[in-house]
PDB file of N, CA and C in Angstrom:
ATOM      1  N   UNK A   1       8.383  16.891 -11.630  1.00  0.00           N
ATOM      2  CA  UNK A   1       8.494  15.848 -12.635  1.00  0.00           C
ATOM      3  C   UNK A   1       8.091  14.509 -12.015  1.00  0.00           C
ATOM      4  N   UNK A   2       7.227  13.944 -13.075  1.00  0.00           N
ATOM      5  CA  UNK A   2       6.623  12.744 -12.485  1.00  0.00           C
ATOM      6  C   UNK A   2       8.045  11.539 -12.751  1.00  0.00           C
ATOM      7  N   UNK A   3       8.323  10.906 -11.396  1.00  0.00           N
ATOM      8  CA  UNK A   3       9.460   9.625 -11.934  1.00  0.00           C
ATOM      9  C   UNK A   3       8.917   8.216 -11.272  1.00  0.00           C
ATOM     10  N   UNK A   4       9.913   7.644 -11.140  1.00  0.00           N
ATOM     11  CA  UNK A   4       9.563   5.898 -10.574  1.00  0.00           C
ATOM     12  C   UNK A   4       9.861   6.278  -9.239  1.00  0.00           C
ATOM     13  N   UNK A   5      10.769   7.216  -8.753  1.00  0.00           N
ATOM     14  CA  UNK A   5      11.078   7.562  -7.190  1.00  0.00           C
ATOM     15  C   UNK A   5      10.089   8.049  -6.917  1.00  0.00           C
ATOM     16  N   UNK A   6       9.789   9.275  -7.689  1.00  0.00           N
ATOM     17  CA  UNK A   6       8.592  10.113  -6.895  1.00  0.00           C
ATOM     18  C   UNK A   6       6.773   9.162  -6.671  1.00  0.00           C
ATOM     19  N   UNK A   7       6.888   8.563  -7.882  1.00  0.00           N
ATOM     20  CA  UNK A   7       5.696   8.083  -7.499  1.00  0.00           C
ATOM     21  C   UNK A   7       5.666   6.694  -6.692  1.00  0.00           C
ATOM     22  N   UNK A   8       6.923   6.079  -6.514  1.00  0.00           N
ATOM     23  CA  UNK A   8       6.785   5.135  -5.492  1.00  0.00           C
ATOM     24  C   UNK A   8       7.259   5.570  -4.099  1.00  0.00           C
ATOM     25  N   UNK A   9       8.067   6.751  -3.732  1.00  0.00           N
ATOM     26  CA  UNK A   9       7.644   7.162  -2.597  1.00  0.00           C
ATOM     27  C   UNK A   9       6.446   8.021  -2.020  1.00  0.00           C
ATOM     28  N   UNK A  10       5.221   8.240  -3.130  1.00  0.00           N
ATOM     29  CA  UNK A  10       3.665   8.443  -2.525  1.00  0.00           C
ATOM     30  C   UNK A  10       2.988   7.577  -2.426  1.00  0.00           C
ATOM     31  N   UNK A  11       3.216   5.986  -3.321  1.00  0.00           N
ATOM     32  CA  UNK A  11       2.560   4.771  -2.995  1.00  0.00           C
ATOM     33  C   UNK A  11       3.107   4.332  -1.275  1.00  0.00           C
ATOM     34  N   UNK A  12       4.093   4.485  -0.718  1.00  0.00           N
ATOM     35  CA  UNK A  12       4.379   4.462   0.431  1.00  0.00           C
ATOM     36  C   UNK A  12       3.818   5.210   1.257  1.00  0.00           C
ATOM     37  N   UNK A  13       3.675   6.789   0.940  1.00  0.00           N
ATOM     38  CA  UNK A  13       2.722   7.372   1.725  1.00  0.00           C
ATOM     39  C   UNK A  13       1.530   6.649   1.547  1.00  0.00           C
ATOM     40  N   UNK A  14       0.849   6.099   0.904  1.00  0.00           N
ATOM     41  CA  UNK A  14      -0.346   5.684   0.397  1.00  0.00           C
ATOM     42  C   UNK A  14      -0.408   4.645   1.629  1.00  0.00           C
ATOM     43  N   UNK A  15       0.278   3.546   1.149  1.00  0.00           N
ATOM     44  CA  UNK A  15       0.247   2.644   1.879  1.00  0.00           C
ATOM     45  C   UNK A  15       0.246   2.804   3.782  1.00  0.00           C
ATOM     46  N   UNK A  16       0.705   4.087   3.615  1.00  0.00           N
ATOM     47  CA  UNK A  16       1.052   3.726   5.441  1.00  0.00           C
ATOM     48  C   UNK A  16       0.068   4.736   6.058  1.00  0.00           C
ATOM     49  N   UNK A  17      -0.795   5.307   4.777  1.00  0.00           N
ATOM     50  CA  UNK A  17      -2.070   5.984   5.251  1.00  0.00           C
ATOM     51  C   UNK A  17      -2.887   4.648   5.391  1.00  0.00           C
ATOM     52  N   UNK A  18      -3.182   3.626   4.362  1.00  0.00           N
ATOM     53  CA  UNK A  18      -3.523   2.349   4.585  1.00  0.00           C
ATOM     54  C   UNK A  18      -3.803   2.025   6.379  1.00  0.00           C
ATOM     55  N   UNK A  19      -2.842   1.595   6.572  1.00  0.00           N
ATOM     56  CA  UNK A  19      -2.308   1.067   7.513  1.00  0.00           C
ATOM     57  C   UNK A  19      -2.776   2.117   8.897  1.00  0.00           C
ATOM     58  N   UNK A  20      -2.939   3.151   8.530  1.00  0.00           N
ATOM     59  CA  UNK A  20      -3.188   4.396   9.704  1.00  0.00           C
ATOM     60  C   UNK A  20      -4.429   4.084   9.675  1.00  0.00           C
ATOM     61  N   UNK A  21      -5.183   4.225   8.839  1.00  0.00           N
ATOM     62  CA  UNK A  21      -6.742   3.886   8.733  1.00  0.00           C
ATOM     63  C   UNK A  21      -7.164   2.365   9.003  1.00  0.00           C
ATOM     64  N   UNK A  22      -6.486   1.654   8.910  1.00  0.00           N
ATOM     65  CA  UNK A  22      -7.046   0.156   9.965  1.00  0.00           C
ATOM     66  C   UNK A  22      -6.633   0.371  10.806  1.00  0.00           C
ATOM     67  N   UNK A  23      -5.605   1.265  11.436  1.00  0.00           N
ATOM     68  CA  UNK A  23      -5.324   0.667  12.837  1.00  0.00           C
ATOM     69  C   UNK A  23      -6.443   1.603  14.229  1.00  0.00           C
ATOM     70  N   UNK A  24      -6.887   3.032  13.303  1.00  0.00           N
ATOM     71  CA  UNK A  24      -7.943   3.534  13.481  1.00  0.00           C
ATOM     72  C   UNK A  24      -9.294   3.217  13.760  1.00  0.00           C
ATOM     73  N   UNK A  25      -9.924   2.535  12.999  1.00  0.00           N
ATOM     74  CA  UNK A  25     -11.020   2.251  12.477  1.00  0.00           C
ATOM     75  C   UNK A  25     -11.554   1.161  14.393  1.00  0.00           C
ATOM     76  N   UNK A  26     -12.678   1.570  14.460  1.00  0.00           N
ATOM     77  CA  UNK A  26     -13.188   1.332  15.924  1.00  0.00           C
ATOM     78  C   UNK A  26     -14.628   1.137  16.046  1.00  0.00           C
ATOM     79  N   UNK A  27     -15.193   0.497  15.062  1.00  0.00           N
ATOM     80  CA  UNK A  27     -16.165  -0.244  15.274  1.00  0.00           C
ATOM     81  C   UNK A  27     -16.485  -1.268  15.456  1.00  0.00           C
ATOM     82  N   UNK A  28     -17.235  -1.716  16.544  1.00  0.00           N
ATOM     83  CA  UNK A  28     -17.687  -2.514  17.130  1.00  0.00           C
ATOM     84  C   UNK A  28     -17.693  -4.098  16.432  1.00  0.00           C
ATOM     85  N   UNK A  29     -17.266  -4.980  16.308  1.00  0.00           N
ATOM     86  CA  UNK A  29     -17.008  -6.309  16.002  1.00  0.00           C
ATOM     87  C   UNK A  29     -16.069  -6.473  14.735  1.00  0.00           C
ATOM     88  N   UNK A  30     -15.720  -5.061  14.639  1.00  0.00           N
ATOM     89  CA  UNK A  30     -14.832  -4.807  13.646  1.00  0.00           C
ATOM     90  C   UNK A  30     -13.466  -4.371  13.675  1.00  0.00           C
ATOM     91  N   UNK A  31     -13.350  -4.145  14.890  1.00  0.00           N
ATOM     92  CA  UNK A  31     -12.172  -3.918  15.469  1.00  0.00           C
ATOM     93  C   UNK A  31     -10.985  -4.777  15.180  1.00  0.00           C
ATOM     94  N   UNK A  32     -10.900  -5.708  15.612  1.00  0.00           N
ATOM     95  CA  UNK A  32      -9.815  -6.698  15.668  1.00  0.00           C
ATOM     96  C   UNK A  32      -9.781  -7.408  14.434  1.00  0.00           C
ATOM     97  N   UNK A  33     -10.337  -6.912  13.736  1.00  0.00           N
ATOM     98  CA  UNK A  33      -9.964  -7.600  12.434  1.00  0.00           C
ATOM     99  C   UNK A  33      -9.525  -6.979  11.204  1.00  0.00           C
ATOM    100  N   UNK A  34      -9.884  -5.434  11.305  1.00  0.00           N
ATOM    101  CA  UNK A  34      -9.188  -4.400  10.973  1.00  0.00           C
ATOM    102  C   UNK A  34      -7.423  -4.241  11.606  1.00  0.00           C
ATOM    103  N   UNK A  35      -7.554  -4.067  13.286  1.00  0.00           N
ATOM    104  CA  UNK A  35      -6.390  -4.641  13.757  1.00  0.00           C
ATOM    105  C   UNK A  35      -5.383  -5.437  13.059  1.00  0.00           C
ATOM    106  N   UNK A  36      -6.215  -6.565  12.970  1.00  0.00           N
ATOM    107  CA  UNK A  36      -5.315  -7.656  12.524  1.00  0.00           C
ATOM    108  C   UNK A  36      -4.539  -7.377  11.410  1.00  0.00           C
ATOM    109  N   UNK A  37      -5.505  -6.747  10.156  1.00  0.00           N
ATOM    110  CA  UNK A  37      -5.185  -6.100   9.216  1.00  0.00           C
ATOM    111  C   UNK A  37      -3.903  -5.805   9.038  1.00  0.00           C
ATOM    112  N   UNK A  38      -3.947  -4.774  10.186  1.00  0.00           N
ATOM    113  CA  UNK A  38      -2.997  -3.240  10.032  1.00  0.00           C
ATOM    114  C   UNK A  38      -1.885  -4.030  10.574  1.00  0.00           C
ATOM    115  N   UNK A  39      -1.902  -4.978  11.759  1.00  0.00           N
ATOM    116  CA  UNK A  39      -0.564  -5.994  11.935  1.00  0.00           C
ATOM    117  C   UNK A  39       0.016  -6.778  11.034  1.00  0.00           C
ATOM    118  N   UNK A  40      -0.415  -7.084   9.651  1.00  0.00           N
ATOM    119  CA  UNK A  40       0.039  -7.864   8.990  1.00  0.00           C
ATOM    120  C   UNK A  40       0.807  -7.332   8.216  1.00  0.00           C
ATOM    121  N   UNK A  41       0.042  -5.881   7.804  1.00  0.00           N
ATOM    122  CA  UNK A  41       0.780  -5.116   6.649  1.00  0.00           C
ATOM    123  C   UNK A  41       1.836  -4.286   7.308  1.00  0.00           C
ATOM    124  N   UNK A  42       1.918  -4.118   8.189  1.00  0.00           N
ATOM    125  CA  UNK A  42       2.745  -2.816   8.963  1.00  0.00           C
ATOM    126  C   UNK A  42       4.142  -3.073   8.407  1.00  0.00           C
ATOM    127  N   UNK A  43       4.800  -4.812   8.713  1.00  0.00           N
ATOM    128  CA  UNK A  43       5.909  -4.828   8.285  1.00  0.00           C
ATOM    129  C   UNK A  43       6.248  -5.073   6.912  1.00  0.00           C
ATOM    130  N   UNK A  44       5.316  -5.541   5.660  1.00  0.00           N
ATOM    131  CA  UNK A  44       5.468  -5.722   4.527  1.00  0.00           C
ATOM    132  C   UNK A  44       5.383  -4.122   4.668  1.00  0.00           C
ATOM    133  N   UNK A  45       5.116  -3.044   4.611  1.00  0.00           N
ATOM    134  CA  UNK A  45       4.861  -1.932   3.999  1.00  0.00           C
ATOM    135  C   UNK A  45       6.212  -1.421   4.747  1.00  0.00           C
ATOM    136  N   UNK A  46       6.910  -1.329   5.558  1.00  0.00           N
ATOM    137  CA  UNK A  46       8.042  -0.661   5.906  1.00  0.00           C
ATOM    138  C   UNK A  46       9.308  -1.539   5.111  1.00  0.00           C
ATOM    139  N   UNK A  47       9.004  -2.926   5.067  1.00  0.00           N
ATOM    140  CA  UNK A  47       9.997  -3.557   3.578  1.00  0.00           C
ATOM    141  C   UNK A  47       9.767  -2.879   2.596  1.00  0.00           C
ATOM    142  N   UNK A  48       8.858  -2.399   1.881  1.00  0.00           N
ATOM    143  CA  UNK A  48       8.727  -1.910   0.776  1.00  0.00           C
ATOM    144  C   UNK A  48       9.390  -0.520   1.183  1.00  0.00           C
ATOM    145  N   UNK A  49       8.870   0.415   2.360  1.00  0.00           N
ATOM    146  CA  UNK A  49       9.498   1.623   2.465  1.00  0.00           C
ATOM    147  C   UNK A  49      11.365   0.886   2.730  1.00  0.00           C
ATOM    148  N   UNK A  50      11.518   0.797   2.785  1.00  0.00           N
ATOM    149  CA  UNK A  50      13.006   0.622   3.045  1.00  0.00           C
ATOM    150  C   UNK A  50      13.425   0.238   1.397  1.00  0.00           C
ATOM    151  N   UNK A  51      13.074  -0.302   0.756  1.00  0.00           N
ATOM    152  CA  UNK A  51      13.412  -0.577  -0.593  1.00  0.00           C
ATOM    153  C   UNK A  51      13.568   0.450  -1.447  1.00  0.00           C
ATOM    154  N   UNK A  52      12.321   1.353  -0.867  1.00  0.00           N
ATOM    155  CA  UNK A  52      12.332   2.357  -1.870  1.00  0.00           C
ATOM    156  C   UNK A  52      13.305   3.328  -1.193  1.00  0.00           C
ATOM    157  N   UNK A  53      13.298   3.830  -0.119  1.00  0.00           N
ATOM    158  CA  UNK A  53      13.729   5.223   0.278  1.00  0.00           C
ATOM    159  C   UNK A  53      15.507   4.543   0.813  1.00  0.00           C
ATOM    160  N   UNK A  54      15.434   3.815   2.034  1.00  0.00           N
ATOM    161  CA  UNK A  54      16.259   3.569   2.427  1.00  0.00           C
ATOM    162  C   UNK A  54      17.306   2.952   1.163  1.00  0.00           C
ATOM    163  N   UNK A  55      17.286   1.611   0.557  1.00  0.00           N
ATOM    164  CA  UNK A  55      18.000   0.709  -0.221  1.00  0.00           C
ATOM    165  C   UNK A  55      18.067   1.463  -1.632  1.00  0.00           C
ATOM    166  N   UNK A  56      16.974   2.378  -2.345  1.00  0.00           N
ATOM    167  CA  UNK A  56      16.871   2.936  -3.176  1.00  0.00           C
ATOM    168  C   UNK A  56      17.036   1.292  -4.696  1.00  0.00           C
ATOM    169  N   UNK A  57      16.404   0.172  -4.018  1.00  0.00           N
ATOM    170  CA  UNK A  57      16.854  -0.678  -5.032  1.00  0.00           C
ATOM    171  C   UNK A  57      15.130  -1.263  -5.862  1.00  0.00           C
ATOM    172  N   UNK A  58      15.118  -0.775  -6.672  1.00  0.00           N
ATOM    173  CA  UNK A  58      13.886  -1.204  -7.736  1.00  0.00           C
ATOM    174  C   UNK A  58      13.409  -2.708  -7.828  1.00  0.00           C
ATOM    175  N   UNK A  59      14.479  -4.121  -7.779  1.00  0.00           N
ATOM    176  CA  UNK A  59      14.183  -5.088  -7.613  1.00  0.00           C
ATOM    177  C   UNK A  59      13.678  -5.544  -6.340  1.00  0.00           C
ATOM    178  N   UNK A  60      14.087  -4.679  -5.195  1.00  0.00           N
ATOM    179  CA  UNK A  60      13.473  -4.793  -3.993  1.00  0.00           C
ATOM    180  C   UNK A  60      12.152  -4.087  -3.986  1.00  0.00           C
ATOM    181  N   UNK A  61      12.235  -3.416  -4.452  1.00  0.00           N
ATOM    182  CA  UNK A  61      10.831  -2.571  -3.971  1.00  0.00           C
ATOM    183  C   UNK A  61       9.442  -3.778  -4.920  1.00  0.00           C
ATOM    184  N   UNK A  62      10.090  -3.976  -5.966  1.00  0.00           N
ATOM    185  CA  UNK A  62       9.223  -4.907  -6.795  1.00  0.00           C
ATOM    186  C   UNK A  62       8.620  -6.233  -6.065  1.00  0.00           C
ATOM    187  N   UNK A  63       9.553  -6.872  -5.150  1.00  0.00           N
ATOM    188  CA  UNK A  63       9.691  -7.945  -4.426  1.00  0.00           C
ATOM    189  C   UNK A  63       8.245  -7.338  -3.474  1.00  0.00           C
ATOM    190  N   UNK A  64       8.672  -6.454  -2.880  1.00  0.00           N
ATOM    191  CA  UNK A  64       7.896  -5.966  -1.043  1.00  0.00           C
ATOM    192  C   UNK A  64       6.998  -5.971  -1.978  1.00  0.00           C
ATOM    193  N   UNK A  65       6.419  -5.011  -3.010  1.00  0.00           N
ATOM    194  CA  UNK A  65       4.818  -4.732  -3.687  1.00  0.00           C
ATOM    195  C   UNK A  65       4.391  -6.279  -3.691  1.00  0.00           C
ATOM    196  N   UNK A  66       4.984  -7.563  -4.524  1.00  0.00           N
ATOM    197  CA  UNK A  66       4.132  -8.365  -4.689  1.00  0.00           C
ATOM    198  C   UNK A  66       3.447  -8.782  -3.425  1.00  0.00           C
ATOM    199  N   UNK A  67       4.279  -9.114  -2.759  1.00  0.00           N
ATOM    200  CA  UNK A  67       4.297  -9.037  -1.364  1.00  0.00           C
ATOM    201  C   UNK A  67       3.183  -8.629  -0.032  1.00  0.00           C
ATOM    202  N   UNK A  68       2.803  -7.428  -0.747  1.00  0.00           N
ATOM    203  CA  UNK A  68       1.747  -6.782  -0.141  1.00  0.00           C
ATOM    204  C   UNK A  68       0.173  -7.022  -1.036  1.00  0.00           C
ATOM    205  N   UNK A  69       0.176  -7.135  -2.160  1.00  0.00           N
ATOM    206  CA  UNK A  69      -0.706  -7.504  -3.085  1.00  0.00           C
ATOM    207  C   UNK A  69      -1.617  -8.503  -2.779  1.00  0.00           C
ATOM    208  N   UNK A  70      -1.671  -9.486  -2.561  1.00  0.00           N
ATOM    209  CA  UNK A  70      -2.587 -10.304  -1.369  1.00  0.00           C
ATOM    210  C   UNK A  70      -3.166  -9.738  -0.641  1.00  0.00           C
ATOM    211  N   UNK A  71      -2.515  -9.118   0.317  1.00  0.00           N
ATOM    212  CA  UNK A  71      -3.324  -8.819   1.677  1.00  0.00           C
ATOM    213  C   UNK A  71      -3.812  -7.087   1.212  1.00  0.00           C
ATOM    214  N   UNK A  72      -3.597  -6.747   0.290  1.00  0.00           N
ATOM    215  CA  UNK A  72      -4.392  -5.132  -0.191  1.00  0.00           C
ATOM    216  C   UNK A  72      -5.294  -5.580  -0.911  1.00  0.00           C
ATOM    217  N   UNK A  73      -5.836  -6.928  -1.369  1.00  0.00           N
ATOM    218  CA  UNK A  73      -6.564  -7.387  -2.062  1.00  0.00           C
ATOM    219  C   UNK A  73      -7.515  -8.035  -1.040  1.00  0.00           C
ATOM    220  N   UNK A  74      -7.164  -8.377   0.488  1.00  0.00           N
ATOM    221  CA  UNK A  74      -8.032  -8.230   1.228  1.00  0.00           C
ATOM    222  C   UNK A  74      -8.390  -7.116   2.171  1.00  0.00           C
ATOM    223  N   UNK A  75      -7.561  -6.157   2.054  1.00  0.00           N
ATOM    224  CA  UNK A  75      -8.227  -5.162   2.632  1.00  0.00           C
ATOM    225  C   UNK A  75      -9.269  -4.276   1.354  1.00  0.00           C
ATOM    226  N   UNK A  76      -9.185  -3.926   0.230  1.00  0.00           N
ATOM    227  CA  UNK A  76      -9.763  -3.657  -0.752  1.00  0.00           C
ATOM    228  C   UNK A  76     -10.949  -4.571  -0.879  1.00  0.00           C
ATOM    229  N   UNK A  77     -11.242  -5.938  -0.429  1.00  0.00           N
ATOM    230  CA  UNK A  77     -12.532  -6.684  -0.298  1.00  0.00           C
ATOM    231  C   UNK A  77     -13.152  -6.276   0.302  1.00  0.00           C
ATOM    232  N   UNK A  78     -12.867  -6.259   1.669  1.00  0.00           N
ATOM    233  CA  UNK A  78     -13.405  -5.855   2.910  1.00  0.00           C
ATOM    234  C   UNK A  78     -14.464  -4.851   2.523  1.00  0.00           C
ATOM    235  N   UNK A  79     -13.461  -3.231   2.193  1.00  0.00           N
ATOM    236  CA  UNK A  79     -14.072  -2.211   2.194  1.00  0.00           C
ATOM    237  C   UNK A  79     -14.844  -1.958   0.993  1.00  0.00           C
ATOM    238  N   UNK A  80     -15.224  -2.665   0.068  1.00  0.00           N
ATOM    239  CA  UNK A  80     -15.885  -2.187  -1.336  1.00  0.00           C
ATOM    240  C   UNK A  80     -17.250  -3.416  -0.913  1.00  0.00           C
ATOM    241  N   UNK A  81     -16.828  -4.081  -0.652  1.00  0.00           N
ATOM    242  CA  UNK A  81     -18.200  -5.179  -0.276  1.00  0.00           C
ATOM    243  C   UNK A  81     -18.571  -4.334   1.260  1.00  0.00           C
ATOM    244  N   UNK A  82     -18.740  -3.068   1.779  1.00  0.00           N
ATOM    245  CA  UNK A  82     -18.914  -2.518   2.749  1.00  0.00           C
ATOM    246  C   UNK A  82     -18.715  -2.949   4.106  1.00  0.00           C
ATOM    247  N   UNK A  83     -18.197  -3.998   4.211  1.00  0.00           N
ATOM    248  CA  UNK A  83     -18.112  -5.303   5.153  1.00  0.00           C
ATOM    249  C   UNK A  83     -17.242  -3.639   6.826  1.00  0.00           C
ATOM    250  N   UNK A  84     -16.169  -3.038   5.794  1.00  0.00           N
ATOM    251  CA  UNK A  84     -15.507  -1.953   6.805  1.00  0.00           C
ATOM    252  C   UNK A  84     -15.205  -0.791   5.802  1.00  0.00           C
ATOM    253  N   UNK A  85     -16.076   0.404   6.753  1.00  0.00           N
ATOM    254  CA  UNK A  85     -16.418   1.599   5.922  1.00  0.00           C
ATOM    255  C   UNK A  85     -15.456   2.376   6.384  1.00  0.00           C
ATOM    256  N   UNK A  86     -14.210   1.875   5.939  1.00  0.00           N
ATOM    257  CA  UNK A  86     -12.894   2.644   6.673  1.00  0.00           C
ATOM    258  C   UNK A  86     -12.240   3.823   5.756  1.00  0.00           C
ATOM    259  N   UNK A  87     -12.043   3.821   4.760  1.00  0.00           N
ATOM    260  CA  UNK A  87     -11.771   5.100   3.330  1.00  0.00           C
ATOM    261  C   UNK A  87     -12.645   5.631   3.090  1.00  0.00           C
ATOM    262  N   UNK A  88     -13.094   7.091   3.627  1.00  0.00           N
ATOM    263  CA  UNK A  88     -13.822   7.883   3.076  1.00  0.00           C
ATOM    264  C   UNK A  88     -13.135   8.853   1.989  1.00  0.00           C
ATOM    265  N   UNK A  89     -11.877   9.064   1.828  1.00  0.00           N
ATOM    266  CA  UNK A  89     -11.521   9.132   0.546  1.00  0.00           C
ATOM    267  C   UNK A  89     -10.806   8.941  -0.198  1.00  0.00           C
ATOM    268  N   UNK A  90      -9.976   8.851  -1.216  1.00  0.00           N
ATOM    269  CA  UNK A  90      -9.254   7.900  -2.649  1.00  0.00           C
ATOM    270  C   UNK A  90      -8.318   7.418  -2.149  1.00  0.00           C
ATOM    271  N   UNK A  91      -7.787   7.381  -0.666  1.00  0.00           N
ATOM    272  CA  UNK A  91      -6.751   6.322  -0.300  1.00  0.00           C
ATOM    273  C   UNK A  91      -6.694   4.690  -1.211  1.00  0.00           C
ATOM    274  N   UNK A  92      -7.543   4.340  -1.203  1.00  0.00           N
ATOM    275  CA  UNK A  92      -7.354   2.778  -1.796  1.00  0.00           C
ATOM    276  C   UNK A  92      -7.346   2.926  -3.464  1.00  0.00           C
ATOM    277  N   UNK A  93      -8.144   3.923  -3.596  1.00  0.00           N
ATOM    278  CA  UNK A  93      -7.950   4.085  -5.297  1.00  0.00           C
ATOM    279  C   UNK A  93      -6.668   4.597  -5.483  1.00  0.00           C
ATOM    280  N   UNK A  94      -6.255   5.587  -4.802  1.00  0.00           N
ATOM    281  CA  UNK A  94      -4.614   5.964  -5.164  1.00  0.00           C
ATOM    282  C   UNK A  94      -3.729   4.673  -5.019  1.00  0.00           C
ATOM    283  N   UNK A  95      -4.162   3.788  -4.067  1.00  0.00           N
ATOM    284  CA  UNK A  95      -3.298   2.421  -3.871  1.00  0.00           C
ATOM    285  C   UNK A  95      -3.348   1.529  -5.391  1.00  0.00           C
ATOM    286  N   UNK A  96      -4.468   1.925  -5.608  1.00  0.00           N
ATOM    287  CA  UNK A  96      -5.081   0.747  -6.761  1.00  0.00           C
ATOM    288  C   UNK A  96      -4.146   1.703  -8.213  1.00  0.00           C
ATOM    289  N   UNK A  97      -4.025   2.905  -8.287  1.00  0.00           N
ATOM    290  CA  UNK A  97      -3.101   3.733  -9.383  1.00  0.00           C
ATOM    291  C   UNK A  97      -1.878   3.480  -9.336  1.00  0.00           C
ATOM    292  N   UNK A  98      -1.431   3.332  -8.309  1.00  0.00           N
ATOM    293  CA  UNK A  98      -0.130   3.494  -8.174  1.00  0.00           C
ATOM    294  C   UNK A  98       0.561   1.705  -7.841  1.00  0.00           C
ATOM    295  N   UNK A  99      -0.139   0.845  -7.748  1.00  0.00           N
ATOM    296  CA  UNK A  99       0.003  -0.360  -7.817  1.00  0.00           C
ATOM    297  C   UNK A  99       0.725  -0.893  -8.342  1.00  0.00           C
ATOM    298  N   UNK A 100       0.445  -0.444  -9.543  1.00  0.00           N
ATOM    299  CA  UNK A 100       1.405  -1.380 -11.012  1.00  0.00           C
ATOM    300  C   UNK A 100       2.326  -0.126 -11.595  1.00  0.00           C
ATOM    301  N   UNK A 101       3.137   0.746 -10.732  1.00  0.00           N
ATOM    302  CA  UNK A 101       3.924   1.649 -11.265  1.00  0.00           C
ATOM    303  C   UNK A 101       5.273   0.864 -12.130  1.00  0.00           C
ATOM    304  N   UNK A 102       5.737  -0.399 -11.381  1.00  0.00           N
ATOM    305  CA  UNK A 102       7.128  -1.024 -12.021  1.00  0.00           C
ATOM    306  C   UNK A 102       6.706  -1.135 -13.160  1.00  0.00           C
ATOM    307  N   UNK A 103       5.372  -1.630 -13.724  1.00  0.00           N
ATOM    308  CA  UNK A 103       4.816  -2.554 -14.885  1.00  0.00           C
ATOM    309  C   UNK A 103       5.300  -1.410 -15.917  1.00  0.00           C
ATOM    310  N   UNK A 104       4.452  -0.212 -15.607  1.00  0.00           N
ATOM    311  CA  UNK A 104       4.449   0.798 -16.873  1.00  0.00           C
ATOM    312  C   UNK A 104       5.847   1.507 -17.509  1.00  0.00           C
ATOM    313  N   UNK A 105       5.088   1.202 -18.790  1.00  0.00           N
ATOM    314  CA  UNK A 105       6.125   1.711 -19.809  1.00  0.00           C
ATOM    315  C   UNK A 105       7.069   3.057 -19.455  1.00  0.00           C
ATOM    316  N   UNK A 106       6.366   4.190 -19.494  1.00  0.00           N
ATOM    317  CA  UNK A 106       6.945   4.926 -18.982  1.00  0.00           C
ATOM    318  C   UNK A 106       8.123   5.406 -18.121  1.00  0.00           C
ATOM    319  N   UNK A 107       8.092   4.595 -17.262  1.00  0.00           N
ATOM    320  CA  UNK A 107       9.000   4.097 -16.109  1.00  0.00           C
ATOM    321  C   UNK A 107      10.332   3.276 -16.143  1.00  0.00           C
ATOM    322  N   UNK A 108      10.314   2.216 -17.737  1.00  0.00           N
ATOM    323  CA  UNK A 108      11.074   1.693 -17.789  1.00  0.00           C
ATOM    324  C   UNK A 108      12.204   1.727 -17.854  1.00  0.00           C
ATOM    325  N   UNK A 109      13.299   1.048 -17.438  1.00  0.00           N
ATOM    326  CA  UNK A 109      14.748   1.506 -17.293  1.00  0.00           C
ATOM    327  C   UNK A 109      14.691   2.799 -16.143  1.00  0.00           C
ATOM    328  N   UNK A 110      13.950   3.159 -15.177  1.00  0.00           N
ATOM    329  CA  UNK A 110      14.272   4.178 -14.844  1.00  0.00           C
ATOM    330  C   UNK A 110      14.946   3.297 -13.048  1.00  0.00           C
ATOM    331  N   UNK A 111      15.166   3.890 -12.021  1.00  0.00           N
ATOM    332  CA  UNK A 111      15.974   3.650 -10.886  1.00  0.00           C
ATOM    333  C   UNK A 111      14.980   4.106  -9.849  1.00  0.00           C
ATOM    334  N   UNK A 112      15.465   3.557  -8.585  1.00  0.00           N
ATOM    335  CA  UNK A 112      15.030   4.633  -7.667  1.00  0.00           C
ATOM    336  C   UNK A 112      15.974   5.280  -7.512  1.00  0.00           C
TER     337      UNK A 112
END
């Protein structure tokens, strides 16, 4: 059964595949800025994992997403303007689905 738990603890997997794949990524003048990347988000994305799994609290988890939304909006630049050919597959589109899970109807009133 699809819920607000289940699908915001795979946006967490999502995210910390994110994060696995910049800290990966090893090309040449591209390195450290991918790096940098993956240092910025590492701890917004374990706030958000702690919101969701650990705290189990929905207003928190809402908080960490905005949170991260900026800087997935520069890693999502990066890689669609080819600038870093780091997702070879739907990692960032699953990021981009599962994004606005609080928003949807469906979901509403529901908990983690």
């Amino acid at each position: 059964m699809i819920t607000l738990a289940t699908q915001a603890q795979e946006l967490v997997r999502v995210l910390q595949a994110v994060v696995a794949a910049l800290e990966r990524f090893d090309r040449l003048g591209q390195r450290d800025y991918t790096a940098g990347l993956a240092r910025r988000l590492r701890p917004l994305v374990a706030v958000f994992q702690s919101a969701v799994i650990v705290e189990r609290s929905r207003p928190a988890a809402e908080r960490a997403l905005a949170d991260l939304k900026e800087l997935m909006h520069e890693v999502n630049g990066a890689a669609t303007k080819g600038e870093i050919d780091i997702f070879p597959d739907d990692t960032l589109n699953r990021y981009w689905a599962l994004s606005t899970l609080f928003q949807e109807s469906r979901f509403s009133g529901q908990s983690l």
